[in-house]
C-alpha atoms as a PDB file:
ATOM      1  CA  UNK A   1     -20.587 -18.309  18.206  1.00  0.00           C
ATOM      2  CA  UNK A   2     -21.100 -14.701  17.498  1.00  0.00           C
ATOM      3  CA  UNK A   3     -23.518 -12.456  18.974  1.00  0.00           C
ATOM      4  CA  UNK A   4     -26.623 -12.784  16.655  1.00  0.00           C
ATOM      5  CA  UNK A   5     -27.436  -8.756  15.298  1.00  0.00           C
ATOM      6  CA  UNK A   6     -27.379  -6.950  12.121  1.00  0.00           C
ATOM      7  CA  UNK A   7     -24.562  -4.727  11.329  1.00  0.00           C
ATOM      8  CA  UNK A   8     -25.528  -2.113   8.794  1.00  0.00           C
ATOM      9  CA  UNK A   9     -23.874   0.831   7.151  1.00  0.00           C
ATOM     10  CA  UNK A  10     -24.085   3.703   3.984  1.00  0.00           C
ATOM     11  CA  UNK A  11     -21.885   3.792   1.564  1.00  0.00           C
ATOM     12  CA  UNK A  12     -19.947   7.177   2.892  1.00  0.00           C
ATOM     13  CA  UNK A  13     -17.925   4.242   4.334  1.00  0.00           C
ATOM     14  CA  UNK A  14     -16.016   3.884   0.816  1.00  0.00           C
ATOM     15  CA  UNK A  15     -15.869  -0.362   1.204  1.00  0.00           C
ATOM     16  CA  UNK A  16     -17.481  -2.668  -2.086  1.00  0.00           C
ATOM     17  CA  UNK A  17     -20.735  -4.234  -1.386  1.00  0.00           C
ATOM     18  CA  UNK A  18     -19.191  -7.372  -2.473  1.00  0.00           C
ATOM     19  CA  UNK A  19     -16.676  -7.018   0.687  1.00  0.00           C
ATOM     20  CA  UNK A  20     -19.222  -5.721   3.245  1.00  0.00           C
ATOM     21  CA  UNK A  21     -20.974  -8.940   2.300  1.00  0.00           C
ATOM     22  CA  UNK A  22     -18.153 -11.078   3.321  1.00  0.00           C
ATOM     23  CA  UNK A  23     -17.884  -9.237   6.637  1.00  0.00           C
ATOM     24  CA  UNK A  24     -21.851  -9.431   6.707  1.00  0.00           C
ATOM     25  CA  UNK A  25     -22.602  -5.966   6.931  1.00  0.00           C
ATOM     26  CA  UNK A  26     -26.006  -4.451   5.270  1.00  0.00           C
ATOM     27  CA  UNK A  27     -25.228  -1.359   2.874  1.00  0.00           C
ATOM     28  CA  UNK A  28     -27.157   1.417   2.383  1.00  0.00           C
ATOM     29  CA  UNK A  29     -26.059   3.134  -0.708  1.00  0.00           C
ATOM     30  CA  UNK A  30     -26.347   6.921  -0.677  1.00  0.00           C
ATOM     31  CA  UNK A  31     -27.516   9.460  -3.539  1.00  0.00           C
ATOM     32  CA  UNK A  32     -25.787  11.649  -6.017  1.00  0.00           C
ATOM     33  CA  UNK A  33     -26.549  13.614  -9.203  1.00  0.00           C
ATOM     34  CA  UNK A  34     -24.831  14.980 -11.900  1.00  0.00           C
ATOM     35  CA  UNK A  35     -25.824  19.098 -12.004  1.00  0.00           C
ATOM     36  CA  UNK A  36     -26.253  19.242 -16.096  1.00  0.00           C
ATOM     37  CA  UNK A  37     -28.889  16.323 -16.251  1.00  0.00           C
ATOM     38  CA  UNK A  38     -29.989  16.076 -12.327  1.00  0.00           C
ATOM     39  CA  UNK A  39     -30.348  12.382 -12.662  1.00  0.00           C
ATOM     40  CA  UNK A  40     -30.318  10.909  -9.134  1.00  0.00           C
ATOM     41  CA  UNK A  41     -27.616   7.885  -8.639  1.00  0.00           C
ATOM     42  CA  UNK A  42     -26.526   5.684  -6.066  1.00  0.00           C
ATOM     43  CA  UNK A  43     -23.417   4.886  -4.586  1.00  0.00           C
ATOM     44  CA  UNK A  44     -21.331   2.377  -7.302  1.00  0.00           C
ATOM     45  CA  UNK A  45     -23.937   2.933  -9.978  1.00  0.00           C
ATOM     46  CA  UNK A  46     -20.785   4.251 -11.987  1.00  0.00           C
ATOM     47  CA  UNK A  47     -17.392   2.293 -12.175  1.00  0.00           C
ATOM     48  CA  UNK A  48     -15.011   5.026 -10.233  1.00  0.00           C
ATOM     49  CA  UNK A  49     -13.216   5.400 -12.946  1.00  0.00           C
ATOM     50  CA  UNK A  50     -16.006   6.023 -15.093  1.00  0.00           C
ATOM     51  CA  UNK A  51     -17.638   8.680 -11.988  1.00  0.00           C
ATOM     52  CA  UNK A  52     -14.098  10.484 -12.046  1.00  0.00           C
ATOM     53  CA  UNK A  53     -13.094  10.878 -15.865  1.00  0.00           C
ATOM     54  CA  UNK A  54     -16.454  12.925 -15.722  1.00  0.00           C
ATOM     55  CA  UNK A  55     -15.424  15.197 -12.996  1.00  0.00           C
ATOM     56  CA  UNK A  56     -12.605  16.053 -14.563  1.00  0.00           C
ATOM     57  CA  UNK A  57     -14.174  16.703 -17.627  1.00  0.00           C
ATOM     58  CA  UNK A  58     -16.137  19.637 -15.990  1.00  0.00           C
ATOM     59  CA  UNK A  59     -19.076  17.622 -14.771  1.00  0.00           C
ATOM     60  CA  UNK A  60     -20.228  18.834 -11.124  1.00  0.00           C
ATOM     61  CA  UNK A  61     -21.510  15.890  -8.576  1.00  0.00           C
ATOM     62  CA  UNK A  62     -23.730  17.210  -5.496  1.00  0.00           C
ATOM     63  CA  UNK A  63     -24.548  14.728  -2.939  1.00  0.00           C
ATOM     64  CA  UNK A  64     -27.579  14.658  -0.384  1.00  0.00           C
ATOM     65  CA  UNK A  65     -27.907  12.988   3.029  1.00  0.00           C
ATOM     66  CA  UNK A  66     -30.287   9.565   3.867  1.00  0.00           C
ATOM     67  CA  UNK A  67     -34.022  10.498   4.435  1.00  0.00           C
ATOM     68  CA  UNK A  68     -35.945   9.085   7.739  1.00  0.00           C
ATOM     69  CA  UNK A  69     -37.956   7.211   4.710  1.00  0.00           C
ATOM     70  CA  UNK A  70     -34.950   5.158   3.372  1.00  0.00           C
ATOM     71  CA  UNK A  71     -33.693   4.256   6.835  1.00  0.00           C
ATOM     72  CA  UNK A  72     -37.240   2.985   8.013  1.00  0.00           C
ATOM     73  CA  UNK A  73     -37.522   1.078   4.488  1.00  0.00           C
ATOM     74  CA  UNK A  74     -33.758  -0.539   5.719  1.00  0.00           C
ATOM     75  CA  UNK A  75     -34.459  -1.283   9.049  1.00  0.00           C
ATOM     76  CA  UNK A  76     -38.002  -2.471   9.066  1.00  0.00           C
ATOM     77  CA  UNK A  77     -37.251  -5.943   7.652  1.00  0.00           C
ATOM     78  CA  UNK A  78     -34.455  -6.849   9.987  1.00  0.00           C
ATOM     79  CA  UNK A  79     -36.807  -5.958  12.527  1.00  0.00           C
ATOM     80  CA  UNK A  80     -40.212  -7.931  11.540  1.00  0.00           C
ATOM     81  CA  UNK A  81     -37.447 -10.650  11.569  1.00  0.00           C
ATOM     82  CA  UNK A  82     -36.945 -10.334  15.024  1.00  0.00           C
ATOM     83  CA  UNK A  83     -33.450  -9.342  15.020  1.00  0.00           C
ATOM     84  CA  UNK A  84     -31.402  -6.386  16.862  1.00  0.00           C
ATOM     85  CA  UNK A  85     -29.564  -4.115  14.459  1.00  0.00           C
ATOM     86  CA  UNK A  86     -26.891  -1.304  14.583  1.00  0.00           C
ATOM     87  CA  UNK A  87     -26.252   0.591  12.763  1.00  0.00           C
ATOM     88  CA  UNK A  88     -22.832   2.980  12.193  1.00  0.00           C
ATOM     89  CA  UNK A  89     -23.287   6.131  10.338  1.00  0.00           C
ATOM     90  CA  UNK A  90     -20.960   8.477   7.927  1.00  0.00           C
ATOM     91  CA  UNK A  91     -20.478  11.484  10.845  1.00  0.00           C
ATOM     92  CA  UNK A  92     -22.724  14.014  11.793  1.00  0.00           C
ATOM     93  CA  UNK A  93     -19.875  16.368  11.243  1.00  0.00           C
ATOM     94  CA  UNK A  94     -20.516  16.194   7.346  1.00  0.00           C
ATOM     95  CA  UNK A  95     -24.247  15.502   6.666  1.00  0.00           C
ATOM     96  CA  UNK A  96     -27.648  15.189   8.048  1.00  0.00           C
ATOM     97  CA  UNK A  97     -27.919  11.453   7.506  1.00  0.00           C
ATOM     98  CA  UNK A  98     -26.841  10.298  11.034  1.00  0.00           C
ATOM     99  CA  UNK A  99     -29.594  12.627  12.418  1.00  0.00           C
ATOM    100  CA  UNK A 100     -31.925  11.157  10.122  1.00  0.00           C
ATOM    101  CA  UNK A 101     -31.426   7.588  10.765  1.00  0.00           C
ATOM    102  CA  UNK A 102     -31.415   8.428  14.704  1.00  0.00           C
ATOM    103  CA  UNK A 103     -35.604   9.852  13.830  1.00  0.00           C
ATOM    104  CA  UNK A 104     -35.911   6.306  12.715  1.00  0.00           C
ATOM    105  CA  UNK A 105     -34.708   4.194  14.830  1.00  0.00           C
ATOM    106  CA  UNK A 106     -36.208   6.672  17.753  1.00  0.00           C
ATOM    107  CA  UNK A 107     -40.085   5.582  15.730  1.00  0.00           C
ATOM    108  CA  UNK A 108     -39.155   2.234  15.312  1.00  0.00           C
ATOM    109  CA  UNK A 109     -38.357   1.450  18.820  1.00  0.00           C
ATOM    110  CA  UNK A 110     -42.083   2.417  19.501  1.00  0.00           C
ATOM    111  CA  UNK A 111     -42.962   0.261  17.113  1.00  0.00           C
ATOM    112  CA  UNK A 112     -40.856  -2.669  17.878  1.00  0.00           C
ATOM    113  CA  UNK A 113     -40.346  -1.800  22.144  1.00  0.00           C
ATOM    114  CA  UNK A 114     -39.064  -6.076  22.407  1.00  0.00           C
ATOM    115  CA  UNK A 115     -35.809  -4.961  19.705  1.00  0.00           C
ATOM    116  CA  UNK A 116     -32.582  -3.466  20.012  1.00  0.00           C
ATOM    117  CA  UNK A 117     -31.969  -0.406  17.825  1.00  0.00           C
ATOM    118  CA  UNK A 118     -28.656   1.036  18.308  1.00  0.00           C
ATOM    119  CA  UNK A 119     -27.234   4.037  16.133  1.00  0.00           C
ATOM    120  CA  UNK A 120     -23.576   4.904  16.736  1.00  0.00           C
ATOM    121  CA  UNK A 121     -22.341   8.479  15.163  1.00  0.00           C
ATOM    122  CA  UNK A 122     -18.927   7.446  13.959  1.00  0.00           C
ATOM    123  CA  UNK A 123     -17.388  10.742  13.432  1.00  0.00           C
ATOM    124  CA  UNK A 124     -15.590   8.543  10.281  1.00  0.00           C
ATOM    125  CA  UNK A 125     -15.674   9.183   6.783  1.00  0.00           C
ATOM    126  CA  UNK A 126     -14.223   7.155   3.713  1.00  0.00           C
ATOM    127  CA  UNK A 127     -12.880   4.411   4.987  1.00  0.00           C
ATOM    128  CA  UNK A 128     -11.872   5.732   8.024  1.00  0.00           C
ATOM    129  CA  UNK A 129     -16.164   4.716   8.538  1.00  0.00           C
ATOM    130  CA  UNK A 130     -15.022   1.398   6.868  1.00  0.00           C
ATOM    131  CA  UNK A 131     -12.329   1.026   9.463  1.00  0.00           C
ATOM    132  CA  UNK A 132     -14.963   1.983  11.894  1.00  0.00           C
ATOM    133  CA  UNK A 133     -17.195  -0.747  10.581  1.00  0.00           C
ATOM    134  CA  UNK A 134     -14.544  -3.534  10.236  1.00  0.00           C
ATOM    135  CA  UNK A 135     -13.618  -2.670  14.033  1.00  0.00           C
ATOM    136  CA  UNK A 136     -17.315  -3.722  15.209  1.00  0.00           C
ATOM    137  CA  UNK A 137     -17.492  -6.667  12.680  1.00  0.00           C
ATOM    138  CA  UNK A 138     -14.557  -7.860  15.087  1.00  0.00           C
ATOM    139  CA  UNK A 139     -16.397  -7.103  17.819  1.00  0.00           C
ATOM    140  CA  UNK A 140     -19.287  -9.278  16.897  1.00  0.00           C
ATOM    141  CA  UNK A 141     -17.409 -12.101  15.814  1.00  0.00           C
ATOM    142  CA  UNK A 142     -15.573 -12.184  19.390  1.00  0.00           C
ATOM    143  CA  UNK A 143     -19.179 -12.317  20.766  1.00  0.00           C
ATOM    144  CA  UNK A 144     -20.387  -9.278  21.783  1.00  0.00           C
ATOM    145  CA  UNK A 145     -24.018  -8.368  22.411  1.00  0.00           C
ATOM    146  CA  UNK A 146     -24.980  -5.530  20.229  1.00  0.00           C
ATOM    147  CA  UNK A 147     -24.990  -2.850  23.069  1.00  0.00           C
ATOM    148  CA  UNK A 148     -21.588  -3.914  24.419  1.00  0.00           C
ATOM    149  CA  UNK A 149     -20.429  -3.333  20.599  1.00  0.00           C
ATOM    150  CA  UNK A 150     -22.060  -0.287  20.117  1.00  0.00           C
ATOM    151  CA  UNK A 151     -20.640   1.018  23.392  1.00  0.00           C
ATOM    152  CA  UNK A 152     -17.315   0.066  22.402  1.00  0.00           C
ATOM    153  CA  UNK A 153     -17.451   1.597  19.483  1.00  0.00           C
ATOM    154  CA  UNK A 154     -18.386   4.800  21.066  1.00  0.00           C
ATOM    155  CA  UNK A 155     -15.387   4.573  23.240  1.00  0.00           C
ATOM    156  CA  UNK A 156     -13.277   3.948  20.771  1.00  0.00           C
ATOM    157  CA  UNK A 157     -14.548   6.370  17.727  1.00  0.00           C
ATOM    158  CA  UNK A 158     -11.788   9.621  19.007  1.00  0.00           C
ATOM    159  CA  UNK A 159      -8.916   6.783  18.009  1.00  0.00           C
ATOM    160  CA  UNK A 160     -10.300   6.580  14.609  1.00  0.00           C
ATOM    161  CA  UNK A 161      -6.983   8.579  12.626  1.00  0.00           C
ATOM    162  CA  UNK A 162      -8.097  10.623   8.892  1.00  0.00           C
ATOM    163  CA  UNK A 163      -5.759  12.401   7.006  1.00  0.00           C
ATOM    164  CA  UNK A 164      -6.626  13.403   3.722  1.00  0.00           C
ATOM    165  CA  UNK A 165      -4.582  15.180   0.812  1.00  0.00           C
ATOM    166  CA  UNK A 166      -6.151  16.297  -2.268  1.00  0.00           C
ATOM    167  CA  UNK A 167      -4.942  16.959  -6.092  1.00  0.00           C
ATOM    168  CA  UNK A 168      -6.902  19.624  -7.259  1.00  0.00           C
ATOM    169  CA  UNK A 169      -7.920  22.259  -4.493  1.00  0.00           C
ATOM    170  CA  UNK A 170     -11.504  23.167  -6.718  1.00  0.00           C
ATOM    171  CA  UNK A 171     -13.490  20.890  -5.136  1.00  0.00           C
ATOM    172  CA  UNK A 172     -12.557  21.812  -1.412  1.00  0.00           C
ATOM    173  CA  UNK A 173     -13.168  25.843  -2.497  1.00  0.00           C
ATOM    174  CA  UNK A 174     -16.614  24.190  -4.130  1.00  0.00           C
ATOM    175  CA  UNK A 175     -17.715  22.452  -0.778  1.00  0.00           C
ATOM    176  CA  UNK A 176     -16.655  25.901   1.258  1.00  0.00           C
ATOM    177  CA  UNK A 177     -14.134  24.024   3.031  1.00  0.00           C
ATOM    178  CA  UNK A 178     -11.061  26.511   1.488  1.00  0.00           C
ATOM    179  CA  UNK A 179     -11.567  29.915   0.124  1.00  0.00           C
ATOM    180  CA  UNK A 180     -11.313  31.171  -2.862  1.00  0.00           C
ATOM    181  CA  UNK A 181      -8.166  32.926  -2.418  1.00  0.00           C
ATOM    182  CA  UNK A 182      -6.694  29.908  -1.067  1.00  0.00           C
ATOM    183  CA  UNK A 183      -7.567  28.036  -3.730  1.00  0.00           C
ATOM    184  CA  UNK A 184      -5.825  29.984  -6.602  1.00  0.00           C
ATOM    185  CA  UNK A 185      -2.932  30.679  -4.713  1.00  0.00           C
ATOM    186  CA  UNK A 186      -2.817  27.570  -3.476  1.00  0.00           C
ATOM    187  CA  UNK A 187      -2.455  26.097  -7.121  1.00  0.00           C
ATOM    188  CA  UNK A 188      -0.567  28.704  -8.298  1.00  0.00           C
ATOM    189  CA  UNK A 189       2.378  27.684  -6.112  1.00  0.00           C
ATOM    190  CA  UNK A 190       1.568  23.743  -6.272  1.00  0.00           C
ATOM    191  CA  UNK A 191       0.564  23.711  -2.304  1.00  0.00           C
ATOM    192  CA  UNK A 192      -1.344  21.019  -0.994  1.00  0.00           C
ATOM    193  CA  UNK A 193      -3.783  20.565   1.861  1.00  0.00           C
ATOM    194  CA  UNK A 194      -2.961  17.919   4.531  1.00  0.00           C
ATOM    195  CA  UNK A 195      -6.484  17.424   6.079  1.00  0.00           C
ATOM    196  CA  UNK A 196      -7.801  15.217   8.766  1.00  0.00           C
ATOM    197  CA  UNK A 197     -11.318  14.666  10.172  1.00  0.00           C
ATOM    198  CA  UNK A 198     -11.338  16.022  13.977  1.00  0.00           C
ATOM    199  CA  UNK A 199     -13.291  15.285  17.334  1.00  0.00           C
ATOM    200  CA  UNK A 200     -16.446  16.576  16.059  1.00  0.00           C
ATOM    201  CA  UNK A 201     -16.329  14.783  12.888  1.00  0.00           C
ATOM    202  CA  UNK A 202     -15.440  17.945  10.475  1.00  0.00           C
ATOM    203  CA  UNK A 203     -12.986  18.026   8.035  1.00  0.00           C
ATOM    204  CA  UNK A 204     -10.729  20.620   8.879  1.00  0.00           C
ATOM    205  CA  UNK A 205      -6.897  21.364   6.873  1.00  0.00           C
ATOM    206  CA  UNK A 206      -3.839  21.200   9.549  1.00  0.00           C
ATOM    207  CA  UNK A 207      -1.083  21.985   7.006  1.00  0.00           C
ATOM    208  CA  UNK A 208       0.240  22.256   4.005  1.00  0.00           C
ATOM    209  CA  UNK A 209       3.329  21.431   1.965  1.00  0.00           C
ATOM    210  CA  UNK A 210       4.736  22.081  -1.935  1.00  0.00           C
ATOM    211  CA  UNK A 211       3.742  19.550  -3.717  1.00  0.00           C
ATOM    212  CA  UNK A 212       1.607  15.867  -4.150  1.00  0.00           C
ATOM    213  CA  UNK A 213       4.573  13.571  -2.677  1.00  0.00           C
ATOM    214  CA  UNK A 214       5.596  15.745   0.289  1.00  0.00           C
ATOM    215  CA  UNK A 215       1.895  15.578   1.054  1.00  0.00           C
ATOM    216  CA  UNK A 216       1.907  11.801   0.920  1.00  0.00           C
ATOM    217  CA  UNK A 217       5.628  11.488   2.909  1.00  0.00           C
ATOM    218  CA  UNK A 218       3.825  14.472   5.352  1.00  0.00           C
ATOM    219  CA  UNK A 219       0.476  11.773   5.731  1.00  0.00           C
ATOM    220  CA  UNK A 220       3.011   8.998   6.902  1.00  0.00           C
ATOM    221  CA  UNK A 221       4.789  11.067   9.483  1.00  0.00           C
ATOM    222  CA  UNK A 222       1.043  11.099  10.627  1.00  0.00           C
ATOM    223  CA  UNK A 223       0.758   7.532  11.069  1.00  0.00           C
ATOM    224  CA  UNK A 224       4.401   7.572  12.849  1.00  0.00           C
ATOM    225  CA  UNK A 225       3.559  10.278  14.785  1.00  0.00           C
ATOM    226  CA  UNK A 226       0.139   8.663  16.769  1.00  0.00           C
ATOM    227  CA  UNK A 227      -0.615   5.284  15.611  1.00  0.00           C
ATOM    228  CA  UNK A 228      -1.250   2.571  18.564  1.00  0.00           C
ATOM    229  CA  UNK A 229       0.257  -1.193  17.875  1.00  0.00           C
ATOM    230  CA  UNK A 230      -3.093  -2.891  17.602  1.00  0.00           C
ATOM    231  CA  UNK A 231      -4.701  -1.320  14.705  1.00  0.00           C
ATOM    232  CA  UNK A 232      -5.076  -2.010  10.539  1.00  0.00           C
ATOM    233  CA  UNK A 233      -4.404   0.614   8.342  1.00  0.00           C
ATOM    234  CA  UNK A 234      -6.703   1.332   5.341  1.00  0.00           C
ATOM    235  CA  UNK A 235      -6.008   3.874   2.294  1.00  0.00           C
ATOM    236  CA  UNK A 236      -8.941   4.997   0.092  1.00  0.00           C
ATOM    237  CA  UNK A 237      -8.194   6.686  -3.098  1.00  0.00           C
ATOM    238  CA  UNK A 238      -9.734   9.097  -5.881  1.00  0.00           C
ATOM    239  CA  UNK A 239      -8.630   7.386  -9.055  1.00  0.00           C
ATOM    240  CA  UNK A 240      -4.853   7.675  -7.879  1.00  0.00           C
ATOM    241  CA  UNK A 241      -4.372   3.688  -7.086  1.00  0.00           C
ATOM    242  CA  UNK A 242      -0.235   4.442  -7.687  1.00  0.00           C
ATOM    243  CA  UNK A 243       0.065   7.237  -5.148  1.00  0.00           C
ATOM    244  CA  UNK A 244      -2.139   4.705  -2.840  1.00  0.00           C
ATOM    245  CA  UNK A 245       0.622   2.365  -3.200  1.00  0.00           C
ATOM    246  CA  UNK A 246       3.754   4.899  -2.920  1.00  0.00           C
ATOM    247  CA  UNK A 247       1.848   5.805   0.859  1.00  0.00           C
ATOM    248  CA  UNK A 248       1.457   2.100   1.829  1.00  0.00           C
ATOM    249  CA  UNK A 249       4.823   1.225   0.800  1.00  0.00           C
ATOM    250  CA  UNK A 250       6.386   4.622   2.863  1.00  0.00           C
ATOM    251  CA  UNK A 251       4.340   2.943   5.291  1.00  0.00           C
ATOM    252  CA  UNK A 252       5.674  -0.208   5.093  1.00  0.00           C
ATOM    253  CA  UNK A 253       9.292   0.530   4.918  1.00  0.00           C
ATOM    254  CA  UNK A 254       9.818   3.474   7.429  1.00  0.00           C
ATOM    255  CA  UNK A 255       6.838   2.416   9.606  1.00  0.00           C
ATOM    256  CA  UNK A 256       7.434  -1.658   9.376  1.00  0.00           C
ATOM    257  CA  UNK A 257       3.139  -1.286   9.476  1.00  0.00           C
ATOM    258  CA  UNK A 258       1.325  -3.361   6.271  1.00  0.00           C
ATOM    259  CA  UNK A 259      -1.350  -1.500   4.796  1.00  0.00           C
ATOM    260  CA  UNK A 260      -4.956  -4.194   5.182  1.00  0.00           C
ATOM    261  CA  UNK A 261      -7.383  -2.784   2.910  1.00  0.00           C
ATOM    262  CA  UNK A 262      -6.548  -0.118  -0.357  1.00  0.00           C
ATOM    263  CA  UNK A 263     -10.105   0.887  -1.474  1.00  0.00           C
ATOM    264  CA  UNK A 264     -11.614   3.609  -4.466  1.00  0.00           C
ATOM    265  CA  UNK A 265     -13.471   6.621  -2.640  1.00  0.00           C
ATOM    266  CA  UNK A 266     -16.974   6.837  -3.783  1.00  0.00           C
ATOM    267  CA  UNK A 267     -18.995   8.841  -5.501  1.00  0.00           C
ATOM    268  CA  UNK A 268     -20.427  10.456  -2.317  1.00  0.00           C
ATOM    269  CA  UNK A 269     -17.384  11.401  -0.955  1.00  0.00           C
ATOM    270  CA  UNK A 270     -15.442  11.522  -3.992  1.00  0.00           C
ATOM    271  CA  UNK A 271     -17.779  14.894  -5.553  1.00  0.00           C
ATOM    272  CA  UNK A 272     -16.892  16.785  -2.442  1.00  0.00           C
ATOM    273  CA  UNK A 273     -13.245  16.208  -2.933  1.00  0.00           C
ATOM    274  CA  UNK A 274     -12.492  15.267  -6.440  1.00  0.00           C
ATOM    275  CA  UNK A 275     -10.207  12.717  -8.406  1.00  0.00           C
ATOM    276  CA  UNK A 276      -6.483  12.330  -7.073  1.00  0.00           C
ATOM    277  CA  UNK A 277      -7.672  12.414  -2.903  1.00  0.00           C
ATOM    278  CA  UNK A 278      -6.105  10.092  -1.053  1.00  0.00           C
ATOM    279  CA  UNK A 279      -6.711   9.252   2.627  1.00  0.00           C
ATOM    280  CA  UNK A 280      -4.896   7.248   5.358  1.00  0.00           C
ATOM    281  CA  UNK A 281      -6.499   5.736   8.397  1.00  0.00           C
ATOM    282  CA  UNK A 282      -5.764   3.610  11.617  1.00  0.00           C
ATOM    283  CA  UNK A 283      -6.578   3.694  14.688  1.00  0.00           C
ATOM    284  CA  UNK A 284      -4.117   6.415  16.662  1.00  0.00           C
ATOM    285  CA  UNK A 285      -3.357   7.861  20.306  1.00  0.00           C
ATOM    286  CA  UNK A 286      -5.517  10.792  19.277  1.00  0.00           C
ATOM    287  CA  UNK A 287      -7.141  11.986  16.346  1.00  0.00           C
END
């Protein structure tokens, strides 16, 4: 029987409710707005395709991080039910929401001294956090107690493998993670980032190559390159489900490795990178 504790996440992880509720995983869905209106949304609010067709008619999307407020409204009922939770956050590499749910759980455990509160900084974004997550789901199901998962999961988080390509390099000069020098020359002459998410959790571009399918062959070699035998592979996507499938079946065919999960990147993520990003991960040598 599996160890009995609540696994919770937000929705930087990139994974459906409807499938975190088969692995029984608690979602907390993270805020957006839309700069010309300032309406605040949540996570999958908006179909994806509906989220990106806006983007890329001009609309901007800015994101903020959890508040100690929304974590203490999600934690507080799993513990006046007497249950151990923990919970696995989008890295502290990319927002303030891992430090914030840390405050929480830090009050809470005054509050509630007999529970277990456990916050693990996965370093993860996109699915590579879903990967993350679906790593400790296995983990509970093969019994372990909620610390020996989250210290597992802290041993294991520098395996966790993100590599990242985008379409359109606007949204990487908008988020200050390119210049904007690089960004006009860099579509000028059709070149395109290949990214990954390092040791401290930031997103940082390793190369670049001319052109959207060298990028996807040059995320593959990735995967050849590092990934250990025992791991799944998950792609998420910004609106480009076909160029998902060309990298899973590169994958597949020069790799002999099947692709698990193929999954639509958020709106969270997906306003800091923009329609046509598409990400690999799997658990690797390195990072």
């Amino acid at each position: 029987m599996a160890a009995e504790y609540v696994l919770i996440t937000d929705s930087a992880c990139d994974i459906l409710p409807e499938k975190l509720r088969e692995w029984n995983v608690e979602l907390i869905r993270m805020p957006y707005l839309f700069t010309d209106d300032g309406a605040e949304h949540l996570d999958h609010d908006q179909p994806m395709k509906e989220f990106y067709e806006e983007m890329r008619d001009g609309r901007v999307a800015k994101t903020s991080g959890l508040n100690e407020d929304t974590f203490t409204s999600a934690f507080t009922p799993i513990l006046e039910k007497g249950q151990d939770l923990l919970y696995l956050a989008f890295s502290s590499g990319l927002s303030v929401t891992c430090e914030n749910g840390k405050k929480a759980a830090a009050q809470l455990a005054e509050k509630y001294p007999e529970r277990k509160i456990r916050v693990v900084d996965s370093l993860c974004a996109s699915a590579g956090q879903g990967l993350f997550v679906y790593l400790a789901c296995e983990n509970r199901r093969k019994g372990m107690s909620v610390d020996e998962n989250a210290d597992a999961m802290e041993a294991d988080k520098m395996h966790l493998c993100h590599w990242f390509t985008v379409e359109d390099l606007k949204y990487l000069k908008r988020g200050g993670r390119i210049s904007t020098a690089t960004a006009l020359l860099g579509t000028a002459l059709n070149v395109k980032p290949v990214l990954h998410v390092d040791n401290e959790g930031h997103l940082i571009k390793v190369t670049q190559v001319h052109g959207r399918k060298k990028s996807i062959r040059r995320m593959a070699e990735k995967l050849g390159e590092t990934i250990l035998e025992d791991t799944p592979i998950f792609i998420s996507h910004g609106d480009c489900l076909e160029d998902a499938e060309l990298l899973s079946t590169i994958i597949r065919e020069e790799y002999g490795r099947e692709t698990m999960l193929i999954t639509g990147i958020g709106s969270v993520i997906g306003a800091h990178s923009g329609p046509g990003t598409l990400a690999l991960f799997f658990r690797g040598k390195e990072r």
